[in-house]
N, C-alpha and C. Protein backbone atom coordinates (compact mmCIF):
# COMPACT_ATOMS: atom_id res chain seq x y z
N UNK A 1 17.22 15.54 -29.11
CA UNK A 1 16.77 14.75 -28.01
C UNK A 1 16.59 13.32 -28.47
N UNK A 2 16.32 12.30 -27.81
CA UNK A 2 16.56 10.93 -28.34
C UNK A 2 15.16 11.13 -28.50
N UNK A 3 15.00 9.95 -29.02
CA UNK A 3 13.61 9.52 -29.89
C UNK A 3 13.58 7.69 -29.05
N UNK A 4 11.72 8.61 -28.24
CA UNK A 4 11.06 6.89 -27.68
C UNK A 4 10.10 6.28 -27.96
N UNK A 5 10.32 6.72 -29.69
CA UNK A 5 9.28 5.45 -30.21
C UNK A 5 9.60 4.52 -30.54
N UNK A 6 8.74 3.12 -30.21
CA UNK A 6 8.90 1.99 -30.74
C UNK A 6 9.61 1.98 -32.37
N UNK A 7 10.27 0.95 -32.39
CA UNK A 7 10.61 1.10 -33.80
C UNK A 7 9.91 0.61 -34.78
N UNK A 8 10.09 0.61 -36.02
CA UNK A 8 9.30 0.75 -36.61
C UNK A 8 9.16 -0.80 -37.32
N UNK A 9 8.37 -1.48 -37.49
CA UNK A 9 8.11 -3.08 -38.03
C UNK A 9 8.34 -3.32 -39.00
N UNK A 10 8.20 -1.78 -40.12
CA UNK A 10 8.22 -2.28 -41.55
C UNK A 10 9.80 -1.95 -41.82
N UNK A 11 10.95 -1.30 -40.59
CA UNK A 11 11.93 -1.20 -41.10
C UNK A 11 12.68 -2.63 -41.59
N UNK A 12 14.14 -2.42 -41.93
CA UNK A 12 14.40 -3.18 -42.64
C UNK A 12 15.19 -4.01 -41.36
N UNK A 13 15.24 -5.56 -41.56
CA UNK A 13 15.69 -6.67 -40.49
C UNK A 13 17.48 -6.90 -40.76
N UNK A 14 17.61 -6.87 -39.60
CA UNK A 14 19.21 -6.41 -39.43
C UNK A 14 20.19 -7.22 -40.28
N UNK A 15 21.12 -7.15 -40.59
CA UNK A 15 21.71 -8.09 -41.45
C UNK A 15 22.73 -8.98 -40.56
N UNK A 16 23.14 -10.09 -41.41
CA UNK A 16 23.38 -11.80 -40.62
C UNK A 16 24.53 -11.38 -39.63
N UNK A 17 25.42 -10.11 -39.74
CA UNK A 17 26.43 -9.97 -39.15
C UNK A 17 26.19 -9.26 -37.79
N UNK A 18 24.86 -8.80 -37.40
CA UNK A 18 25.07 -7.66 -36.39
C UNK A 18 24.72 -9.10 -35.18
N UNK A 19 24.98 -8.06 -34.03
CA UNK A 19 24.91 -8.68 -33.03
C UNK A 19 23.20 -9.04 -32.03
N UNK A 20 22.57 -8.39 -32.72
CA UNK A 20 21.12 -8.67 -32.33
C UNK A 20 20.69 -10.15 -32.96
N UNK A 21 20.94 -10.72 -34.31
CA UNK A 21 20.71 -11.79 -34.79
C UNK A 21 21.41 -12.92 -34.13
N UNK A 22 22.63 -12.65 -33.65
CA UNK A 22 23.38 -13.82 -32.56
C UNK A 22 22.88 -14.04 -31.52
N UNK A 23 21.78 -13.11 -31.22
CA UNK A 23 21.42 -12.72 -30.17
C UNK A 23 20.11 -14.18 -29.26
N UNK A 24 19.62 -14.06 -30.47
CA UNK A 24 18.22 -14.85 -30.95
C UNK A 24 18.88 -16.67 -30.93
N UNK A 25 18.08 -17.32 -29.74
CA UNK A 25 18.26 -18.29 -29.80
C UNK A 25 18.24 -19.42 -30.69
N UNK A 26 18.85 -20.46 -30.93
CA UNK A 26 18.22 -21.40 -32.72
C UNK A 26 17.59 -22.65 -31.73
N UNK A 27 16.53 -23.26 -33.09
CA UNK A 27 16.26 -24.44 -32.31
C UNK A 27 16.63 -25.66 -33.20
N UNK A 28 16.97 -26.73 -32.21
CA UNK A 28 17.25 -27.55 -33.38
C UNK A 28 16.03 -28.72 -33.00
N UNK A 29 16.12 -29.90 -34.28
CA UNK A 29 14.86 -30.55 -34.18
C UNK A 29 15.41 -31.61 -34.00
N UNK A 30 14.75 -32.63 -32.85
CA UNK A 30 14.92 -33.61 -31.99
C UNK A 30 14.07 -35.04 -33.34
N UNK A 31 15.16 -35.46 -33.78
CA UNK A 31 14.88 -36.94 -34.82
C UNK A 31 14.40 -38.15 -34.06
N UNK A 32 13.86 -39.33 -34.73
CA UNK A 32 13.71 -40.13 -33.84
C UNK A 32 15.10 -41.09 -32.92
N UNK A 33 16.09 -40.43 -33.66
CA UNK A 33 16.97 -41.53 -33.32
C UNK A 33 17.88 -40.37 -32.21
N UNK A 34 17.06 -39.75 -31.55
CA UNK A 34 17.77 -38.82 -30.66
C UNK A 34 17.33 -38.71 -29.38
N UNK A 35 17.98 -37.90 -28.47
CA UNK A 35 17.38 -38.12 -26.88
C UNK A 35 17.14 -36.44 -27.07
N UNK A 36 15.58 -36.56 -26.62
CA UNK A 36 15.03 -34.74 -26.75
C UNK A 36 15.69 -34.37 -25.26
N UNK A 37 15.96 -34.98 -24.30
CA UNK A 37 16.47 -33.93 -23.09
C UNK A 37 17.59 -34.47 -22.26
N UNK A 38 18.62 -33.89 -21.68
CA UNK A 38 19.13 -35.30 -21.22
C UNK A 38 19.00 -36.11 -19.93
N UNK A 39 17.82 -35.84 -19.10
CA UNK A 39 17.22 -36.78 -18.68
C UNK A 39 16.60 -38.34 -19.37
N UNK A 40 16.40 -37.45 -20.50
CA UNK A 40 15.95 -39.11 -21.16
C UNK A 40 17.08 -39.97 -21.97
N UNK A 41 18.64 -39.12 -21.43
CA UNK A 41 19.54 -39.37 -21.68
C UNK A 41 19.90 -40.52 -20.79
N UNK A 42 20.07 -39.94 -19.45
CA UNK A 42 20.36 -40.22 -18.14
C UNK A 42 19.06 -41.83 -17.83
N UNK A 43 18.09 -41.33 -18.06
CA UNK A 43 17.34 -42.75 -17.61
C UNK A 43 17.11 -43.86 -18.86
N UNK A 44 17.37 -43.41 -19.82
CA UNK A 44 17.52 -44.55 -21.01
C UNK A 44 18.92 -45.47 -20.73
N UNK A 45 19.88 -44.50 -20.25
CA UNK A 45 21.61 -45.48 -19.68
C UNK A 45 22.09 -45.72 -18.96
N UNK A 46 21.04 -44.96 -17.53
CA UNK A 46 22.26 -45.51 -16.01
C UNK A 46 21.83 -46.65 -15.82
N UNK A 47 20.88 -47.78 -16.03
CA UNK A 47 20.48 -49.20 -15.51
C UNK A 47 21.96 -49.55 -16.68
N UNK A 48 22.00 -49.52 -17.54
CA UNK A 48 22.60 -50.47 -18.26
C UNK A 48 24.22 -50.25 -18.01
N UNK A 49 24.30 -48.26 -17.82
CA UNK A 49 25.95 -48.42 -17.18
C UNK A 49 25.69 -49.28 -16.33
N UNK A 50 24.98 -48.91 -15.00
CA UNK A 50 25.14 -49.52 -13.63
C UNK A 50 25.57 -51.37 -14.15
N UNK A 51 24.94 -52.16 -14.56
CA UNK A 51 25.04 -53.54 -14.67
C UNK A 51 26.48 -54.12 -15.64
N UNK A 52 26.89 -52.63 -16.32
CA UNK A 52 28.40 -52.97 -16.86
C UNK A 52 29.58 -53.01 -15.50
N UNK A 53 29.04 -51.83 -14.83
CA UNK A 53 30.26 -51.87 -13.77
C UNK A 53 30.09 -53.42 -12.79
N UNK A 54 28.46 -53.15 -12.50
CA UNK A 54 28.27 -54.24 -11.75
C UNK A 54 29.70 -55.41 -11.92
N UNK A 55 29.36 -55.69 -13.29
CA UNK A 55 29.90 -56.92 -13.71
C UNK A 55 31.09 -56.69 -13.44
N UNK A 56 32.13 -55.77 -13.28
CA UNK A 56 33.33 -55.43 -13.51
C UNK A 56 34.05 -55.22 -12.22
N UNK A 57 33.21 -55.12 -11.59
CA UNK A 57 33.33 -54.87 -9.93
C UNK A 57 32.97 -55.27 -9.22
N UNK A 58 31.59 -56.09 -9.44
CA UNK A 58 31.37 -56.93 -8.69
C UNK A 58 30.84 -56.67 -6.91
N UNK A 59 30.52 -55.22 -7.02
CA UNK A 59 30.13 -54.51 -5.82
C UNK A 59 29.16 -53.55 -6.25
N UNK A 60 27.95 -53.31 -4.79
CA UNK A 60 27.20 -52.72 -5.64
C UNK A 60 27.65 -51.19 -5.26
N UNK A 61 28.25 -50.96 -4.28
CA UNK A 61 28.88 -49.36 -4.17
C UNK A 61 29.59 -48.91 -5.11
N UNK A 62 30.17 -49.50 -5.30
CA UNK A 62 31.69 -49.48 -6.12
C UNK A 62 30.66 -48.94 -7.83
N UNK A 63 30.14 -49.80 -8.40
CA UNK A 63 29.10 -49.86 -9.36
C UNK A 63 28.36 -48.73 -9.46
N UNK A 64 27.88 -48.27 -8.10
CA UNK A 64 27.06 -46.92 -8.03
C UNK A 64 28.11 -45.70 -8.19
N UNK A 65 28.72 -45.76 -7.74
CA UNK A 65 29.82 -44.56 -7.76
C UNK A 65 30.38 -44.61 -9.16
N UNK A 66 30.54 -45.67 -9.78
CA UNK A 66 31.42 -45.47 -11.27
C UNK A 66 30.07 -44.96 -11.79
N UNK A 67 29.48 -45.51 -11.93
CA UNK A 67 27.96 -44.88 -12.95
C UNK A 67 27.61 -43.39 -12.95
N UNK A 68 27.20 -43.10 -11.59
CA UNK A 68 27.62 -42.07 -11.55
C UNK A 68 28.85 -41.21 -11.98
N UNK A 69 29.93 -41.74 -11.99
CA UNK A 69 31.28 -40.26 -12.08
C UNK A 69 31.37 -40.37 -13.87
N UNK A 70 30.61 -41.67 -14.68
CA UNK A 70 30.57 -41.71 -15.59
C UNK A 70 29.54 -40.69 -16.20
N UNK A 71 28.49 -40.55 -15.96
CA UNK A 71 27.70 -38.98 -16.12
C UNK A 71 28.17 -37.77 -15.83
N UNK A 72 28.84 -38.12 -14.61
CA UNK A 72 29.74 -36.47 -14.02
C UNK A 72 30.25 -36.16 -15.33
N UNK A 73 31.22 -37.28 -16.03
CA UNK A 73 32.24 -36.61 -17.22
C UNK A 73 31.22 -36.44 -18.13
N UNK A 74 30.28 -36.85 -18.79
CA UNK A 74 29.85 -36.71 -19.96
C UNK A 74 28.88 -35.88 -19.86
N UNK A 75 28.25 -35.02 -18.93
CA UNK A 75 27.72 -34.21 -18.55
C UNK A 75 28.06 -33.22 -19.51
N UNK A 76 28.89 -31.97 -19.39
CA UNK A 76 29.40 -31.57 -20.21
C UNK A 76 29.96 -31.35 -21.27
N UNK A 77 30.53 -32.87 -21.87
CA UNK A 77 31.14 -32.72 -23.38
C UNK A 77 29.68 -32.98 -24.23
N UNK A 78 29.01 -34.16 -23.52
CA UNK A 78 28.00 -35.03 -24.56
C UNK A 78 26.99 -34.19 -25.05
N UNK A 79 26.64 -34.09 -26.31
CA UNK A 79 25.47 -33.08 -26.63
C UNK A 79 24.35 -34.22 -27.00
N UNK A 80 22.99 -33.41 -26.62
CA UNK A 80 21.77 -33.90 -26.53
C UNK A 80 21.16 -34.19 -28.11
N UNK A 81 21.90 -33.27 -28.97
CA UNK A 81 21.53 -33.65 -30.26
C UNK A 81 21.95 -35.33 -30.86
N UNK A 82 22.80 -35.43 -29.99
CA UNK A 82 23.62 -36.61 -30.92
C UNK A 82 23.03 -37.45 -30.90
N UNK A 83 22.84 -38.53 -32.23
CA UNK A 83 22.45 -39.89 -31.95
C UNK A 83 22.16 -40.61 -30.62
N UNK A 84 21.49 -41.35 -31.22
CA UNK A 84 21.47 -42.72 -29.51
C UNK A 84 22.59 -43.21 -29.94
N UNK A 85 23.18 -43.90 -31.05
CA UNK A 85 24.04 -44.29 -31.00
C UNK A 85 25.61 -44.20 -30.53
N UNK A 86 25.39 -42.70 -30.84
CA UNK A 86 26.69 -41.83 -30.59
C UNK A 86 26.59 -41.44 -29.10
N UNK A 87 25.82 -41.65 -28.34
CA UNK A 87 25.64 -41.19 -26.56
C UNK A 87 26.29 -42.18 -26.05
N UNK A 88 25.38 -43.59 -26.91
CA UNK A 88 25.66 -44.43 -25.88
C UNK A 88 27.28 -45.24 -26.02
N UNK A 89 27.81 -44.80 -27.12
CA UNK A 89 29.06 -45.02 -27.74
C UNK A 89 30.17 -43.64 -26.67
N UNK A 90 29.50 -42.66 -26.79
CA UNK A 90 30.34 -41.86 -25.87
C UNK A 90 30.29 -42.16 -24.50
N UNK A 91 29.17 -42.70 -23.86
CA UNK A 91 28.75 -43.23 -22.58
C UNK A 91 29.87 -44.55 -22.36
N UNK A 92 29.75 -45.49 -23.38
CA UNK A 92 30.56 -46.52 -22.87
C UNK A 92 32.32 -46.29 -23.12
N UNK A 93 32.66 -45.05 -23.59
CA UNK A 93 34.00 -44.66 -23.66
C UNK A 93 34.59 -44.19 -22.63
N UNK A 94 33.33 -43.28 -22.28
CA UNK A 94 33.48 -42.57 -21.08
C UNK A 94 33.77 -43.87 -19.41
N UNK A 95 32.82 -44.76 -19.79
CA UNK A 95 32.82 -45.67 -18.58
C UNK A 95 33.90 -46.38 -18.60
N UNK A 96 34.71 -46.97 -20.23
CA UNK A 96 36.03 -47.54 -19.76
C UNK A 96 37.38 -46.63 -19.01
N UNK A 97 37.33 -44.94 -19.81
CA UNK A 97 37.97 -44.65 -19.11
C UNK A 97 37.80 -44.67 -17.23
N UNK A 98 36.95 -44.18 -16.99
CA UNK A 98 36.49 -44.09 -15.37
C UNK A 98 36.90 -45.69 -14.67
N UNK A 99 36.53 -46.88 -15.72
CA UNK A 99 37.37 -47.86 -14.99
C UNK A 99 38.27 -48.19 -14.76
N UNK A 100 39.29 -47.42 -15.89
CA UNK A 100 40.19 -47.74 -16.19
C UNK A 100 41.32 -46.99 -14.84
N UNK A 101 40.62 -45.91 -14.44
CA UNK A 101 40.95 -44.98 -13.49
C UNK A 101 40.72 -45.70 -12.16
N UNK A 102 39.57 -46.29 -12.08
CA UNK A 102 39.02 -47.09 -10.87
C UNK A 102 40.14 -47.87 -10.20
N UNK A 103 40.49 -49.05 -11.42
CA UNK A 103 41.35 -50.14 -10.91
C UNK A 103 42.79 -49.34 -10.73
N UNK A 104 43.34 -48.40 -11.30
CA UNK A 104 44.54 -47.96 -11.51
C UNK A 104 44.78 -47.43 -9.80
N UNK A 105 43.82 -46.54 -9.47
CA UNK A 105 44.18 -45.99 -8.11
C UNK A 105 43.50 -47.11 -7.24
N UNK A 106 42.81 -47.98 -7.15
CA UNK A 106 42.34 -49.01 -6.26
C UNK A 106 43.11 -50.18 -5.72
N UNK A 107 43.59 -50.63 -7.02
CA UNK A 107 44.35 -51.96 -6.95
C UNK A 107 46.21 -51.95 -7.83
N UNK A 108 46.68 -50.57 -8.23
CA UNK A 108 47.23 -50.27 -8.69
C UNK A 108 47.81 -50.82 -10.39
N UNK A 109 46.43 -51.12 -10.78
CA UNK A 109 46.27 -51.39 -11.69
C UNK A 109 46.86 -50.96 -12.80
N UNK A 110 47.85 -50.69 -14.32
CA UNK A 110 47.80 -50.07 -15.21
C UNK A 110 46.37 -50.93 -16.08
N UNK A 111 45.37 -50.40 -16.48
CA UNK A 111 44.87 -51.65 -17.55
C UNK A 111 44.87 -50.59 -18.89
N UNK A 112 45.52 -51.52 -20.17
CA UNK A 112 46.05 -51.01 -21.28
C UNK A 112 45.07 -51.72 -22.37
N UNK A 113 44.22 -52.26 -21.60
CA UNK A 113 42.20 -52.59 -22.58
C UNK A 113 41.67 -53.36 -22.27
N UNK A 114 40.56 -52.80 -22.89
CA UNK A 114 39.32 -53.61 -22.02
C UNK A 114 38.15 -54.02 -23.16
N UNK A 115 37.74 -55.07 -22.43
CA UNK A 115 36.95 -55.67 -23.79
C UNK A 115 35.90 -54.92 -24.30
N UNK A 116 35.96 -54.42 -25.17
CA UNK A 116 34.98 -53.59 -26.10
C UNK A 116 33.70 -54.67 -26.37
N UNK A 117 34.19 -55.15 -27.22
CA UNK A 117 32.76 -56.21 -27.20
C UNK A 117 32.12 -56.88 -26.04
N UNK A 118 32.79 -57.23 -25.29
CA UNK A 118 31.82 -57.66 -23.99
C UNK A 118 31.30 -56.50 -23.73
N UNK A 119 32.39 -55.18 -23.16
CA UNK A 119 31.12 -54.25 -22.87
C UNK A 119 30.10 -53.72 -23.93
N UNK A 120 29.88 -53.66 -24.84
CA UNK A 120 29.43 -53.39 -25.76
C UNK A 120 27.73 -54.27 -25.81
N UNK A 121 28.30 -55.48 -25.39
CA UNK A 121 26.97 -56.60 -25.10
C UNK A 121 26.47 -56.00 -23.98
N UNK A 122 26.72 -55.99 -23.05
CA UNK A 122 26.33 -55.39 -21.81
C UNK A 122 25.59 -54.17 -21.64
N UNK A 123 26.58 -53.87 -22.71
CA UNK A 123 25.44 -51.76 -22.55
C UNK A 123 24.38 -51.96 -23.81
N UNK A 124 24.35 -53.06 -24.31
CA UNK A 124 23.31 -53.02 -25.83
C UNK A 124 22.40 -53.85 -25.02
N UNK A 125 22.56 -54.49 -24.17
CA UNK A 125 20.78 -55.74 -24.51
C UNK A 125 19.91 -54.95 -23.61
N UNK A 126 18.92 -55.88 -24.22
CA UNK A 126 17.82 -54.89 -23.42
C UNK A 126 17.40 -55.05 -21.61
N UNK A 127 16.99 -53.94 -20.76
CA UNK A 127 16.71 -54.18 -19.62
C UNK A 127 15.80 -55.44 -19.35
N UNK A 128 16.52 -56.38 -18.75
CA UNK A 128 15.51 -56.94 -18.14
C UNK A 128 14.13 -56.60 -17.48
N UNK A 129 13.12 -57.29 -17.53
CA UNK A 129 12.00 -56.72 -16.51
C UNK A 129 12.14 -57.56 -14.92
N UNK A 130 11.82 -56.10 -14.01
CA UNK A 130 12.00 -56.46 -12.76
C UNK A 130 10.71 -57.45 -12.56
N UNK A 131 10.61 -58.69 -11.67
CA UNK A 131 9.64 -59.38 -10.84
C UNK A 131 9.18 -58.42 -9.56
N UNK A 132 9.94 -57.67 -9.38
CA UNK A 132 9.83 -56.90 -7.75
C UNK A 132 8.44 -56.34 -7.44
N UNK A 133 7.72 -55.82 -8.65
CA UNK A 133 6.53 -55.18 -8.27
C UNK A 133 5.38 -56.40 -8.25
N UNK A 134 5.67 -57.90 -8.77
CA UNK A 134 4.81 -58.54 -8.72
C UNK A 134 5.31 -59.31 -7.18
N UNK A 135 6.00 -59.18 -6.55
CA UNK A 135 6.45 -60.28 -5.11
C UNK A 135 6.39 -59.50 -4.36
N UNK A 136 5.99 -57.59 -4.35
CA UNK A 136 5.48 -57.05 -3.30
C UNK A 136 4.35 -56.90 -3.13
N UNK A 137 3.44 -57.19 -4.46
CA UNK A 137 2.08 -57.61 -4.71
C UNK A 137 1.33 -58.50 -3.60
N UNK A 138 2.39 -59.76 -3.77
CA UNK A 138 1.93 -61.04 -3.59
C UNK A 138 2.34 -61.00 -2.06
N UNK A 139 3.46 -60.04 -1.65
CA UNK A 139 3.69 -60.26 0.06
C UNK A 139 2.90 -59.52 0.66
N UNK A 140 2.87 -58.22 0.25
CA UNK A 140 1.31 -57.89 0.74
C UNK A 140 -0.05 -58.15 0.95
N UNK A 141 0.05 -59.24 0.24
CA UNK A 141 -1.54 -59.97 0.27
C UNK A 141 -1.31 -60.92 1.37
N UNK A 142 -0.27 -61.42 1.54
CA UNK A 142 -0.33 -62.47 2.55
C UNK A 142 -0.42 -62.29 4.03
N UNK A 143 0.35 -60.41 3.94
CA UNK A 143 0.40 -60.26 5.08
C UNK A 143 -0.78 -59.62 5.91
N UNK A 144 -0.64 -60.10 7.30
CA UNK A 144 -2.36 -59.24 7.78
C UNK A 144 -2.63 -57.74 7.34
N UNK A 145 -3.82 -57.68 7.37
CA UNK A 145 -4.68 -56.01 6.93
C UNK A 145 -3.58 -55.08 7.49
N UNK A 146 -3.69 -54.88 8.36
CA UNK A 146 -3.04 -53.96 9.33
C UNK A 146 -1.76 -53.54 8.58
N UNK A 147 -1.16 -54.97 8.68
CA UNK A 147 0.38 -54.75 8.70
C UNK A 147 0.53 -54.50 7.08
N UNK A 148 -0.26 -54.90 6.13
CA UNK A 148 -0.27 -54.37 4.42
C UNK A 148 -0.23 -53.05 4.37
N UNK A 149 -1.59 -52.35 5.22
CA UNK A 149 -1.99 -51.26 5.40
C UNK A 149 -0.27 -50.45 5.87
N UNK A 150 0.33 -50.44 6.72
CA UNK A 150 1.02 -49.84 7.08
C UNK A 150 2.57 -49.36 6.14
N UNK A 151 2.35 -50.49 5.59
CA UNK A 151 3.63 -50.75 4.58
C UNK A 151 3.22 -50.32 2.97
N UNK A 152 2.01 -50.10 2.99
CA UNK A 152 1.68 -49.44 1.35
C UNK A 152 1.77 -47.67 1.88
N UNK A 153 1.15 -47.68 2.88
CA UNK A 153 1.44 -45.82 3.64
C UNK A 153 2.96 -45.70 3.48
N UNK A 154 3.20 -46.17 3.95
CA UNK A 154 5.23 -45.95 4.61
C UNK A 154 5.73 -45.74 3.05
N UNK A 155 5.70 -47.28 2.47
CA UNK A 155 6.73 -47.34 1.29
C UNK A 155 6.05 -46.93 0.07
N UNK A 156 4.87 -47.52 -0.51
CA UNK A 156 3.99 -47.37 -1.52
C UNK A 156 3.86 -45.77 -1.84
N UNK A 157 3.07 -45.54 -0.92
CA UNK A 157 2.50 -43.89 -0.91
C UNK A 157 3.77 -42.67 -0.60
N UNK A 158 4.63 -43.07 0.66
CA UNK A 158 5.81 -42.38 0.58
C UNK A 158 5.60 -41.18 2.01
N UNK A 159 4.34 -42.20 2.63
CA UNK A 159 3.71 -41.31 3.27
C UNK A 159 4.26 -40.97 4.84
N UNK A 160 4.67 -39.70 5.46
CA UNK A 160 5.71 -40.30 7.01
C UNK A 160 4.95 -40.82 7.87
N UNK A 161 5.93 -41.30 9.06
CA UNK A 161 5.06 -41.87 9.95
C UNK A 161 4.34 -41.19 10.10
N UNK A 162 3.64 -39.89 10.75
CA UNK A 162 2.73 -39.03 11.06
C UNK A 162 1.85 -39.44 10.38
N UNK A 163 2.17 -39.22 8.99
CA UNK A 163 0.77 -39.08 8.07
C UNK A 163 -0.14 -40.38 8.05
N UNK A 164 0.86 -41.44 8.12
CA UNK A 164 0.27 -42.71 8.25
C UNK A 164 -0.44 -43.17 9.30
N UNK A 165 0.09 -42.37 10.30
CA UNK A 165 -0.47 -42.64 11.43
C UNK A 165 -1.84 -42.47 11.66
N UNK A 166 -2.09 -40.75 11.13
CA UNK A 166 -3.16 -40.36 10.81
C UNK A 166 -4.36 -40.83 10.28
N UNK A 167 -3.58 -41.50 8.80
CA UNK A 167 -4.38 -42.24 7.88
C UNK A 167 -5.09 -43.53 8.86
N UNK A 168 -4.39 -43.92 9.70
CA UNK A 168 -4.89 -45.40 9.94
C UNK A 168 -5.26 -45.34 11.22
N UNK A 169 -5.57 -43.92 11.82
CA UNK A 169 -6.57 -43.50 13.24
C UNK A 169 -5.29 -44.24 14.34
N UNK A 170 -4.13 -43.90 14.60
CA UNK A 170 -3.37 -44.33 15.74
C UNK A 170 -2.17 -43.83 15.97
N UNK A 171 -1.67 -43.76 16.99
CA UNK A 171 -0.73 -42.85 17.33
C UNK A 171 1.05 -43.40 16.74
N UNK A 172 1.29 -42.44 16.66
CA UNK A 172 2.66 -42.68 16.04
C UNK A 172 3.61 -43.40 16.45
N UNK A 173 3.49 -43.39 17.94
CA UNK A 173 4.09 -44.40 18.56
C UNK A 173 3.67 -46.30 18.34
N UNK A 174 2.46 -46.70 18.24
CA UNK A 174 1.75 -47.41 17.87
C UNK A 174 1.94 -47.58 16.06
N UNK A 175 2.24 -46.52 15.30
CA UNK A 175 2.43 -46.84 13.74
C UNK A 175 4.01 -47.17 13.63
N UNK A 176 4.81 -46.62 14.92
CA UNK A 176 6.15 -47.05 14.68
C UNK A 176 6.58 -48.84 15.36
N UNK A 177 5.34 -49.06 15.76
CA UNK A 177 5.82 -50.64 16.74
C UNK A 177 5.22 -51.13 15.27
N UNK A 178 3.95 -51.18 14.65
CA UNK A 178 3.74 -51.82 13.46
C UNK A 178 4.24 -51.86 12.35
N UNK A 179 4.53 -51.09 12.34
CA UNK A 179 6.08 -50.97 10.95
C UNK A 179 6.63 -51.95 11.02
N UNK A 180 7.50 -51.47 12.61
CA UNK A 180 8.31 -52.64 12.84
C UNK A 180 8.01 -54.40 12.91
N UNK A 181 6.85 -54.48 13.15
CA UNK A 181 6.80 -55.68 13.17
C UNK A 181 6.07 -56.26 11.78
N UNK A 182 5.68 -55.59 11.08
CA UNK A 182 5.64 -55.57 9.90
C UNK A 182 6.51 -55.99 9.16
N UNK A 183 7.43 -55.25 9.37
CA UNK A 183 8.46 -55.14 8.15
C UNK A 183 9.27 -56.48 8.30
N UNK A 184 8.95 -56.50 10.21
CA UNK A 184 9.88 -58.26 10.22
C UNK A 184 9.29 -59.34 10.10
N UNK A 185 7.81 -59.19 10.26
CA UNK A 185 7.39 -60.92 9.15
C UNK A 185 6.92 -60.02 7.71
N UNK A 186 7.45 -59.73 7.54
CA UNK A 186 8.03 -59.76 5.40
C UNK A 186 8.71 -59.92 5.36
N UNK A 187 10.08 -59.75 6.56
CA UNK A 187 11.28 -60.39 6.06
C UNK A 187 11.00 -62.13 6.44
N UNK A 188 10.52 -62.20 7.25
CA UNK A 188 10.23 -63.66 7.41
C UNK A 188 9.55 -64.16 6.27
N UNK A 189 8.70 -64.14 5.98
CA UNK A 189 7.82 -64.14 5.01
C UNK A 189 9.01 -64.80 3.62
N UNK A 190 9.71 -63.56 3.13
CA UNK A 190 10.35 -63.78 2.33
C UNK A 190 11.84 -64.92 2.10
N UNK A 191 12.16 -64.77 3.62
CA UNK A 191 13.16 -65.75 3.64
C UNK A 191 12.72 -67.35 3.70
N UNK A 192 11.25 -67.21 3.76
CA UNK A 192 10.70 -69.02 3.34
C UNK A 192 10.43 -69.34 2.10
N UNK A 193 10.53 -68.26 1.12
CA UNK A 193 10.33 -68.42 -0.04
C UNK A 193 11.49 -69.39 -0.57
């Protein structure tokens, strides 16, 4: 009859060839000069792809879509162990080909190279820092209570009309006329700047 006891702990541990030891996941150890996941892959390089294509295209759709199809490919080959160096070296290989593809079916382009060192500058310096969170600071202050109030619910908080509505005791119909007129002296607002 078979036998259903646990096995036994002190037996002896399988040797390197059987298939239970393949079995067993490995871990490897994340250095400093490495990306531990590849999200921190993905947000350490799409600002800096994005502002290579920018430059190259000169559109911001066009720019969004290469950046993207440039992750599509490297999705799969690029491993998470590798260097920063080596990502972002596979990242910008990956992006000349995809341009190289871009202009070819767009504008019937053959292009037979592309400047390595310019792009190379481009995907190396460092992100600029945005002003944006300090000039929505400053337009919000200028603008009346109400209309601040409505636009830190909406955009800030992320909150829907309903909820905002809620928040600020008035009906939704009434949070959707203030939005609106909100949102159009900030654009006023901003175009006197």
């Amino acid at each position: 009859m078979g036998d259903d006891r646990p096995p036994d702990p002190s037996a002896a541990a399988p040797d390197e060839g059987s298939s239970e030891r393949a079995a067993i996941p490995h871990l490897h150890s994340v250095g400093p000069d490495t990306y531990p996941t590849w999200d921190a892959i993905y947000l350490d390089n799409v600002e800096r792809l994005y502002r290579m294509m920018y430059a190259r295209v000169g559109n911001r759709a066009d720019a969004e879509d290469l950046t993207a199809e440039v992750f599509q490919a490297a999705l799969k080959p690029l491993r998470t162990s590798a260097s920063i160096g080596e990502v972002r070296a596979y990242l910008l290989a990956t992006a000349r080909t995809v341009l190289a593809s871009h202009w070819r079916v767009r504008y019937g382009i053959e292009v037979t190279t592309i400047n390595e060192e310019r792009d190379r500058a481009v995907f190396d310096e460092p992100i600029p820092e945005s002003d944006a969170p300090r000039r929505v600071r400053t337009l919000l202050a200028e603008l009346p209570e109400r209309y601040s109030h409505i636009l830190r619910l909406r955009f800030l908080e992320s909150c829907t009309l309903r909820e905002a509505a809620h928040a600020m005791n008035i009906s939704v119909g009434n949070a959707k006329v203030l939005q609106h007129r909100a949102l159009h002296r900030a654009a006023e607002m901003a175009e006197q700047r």
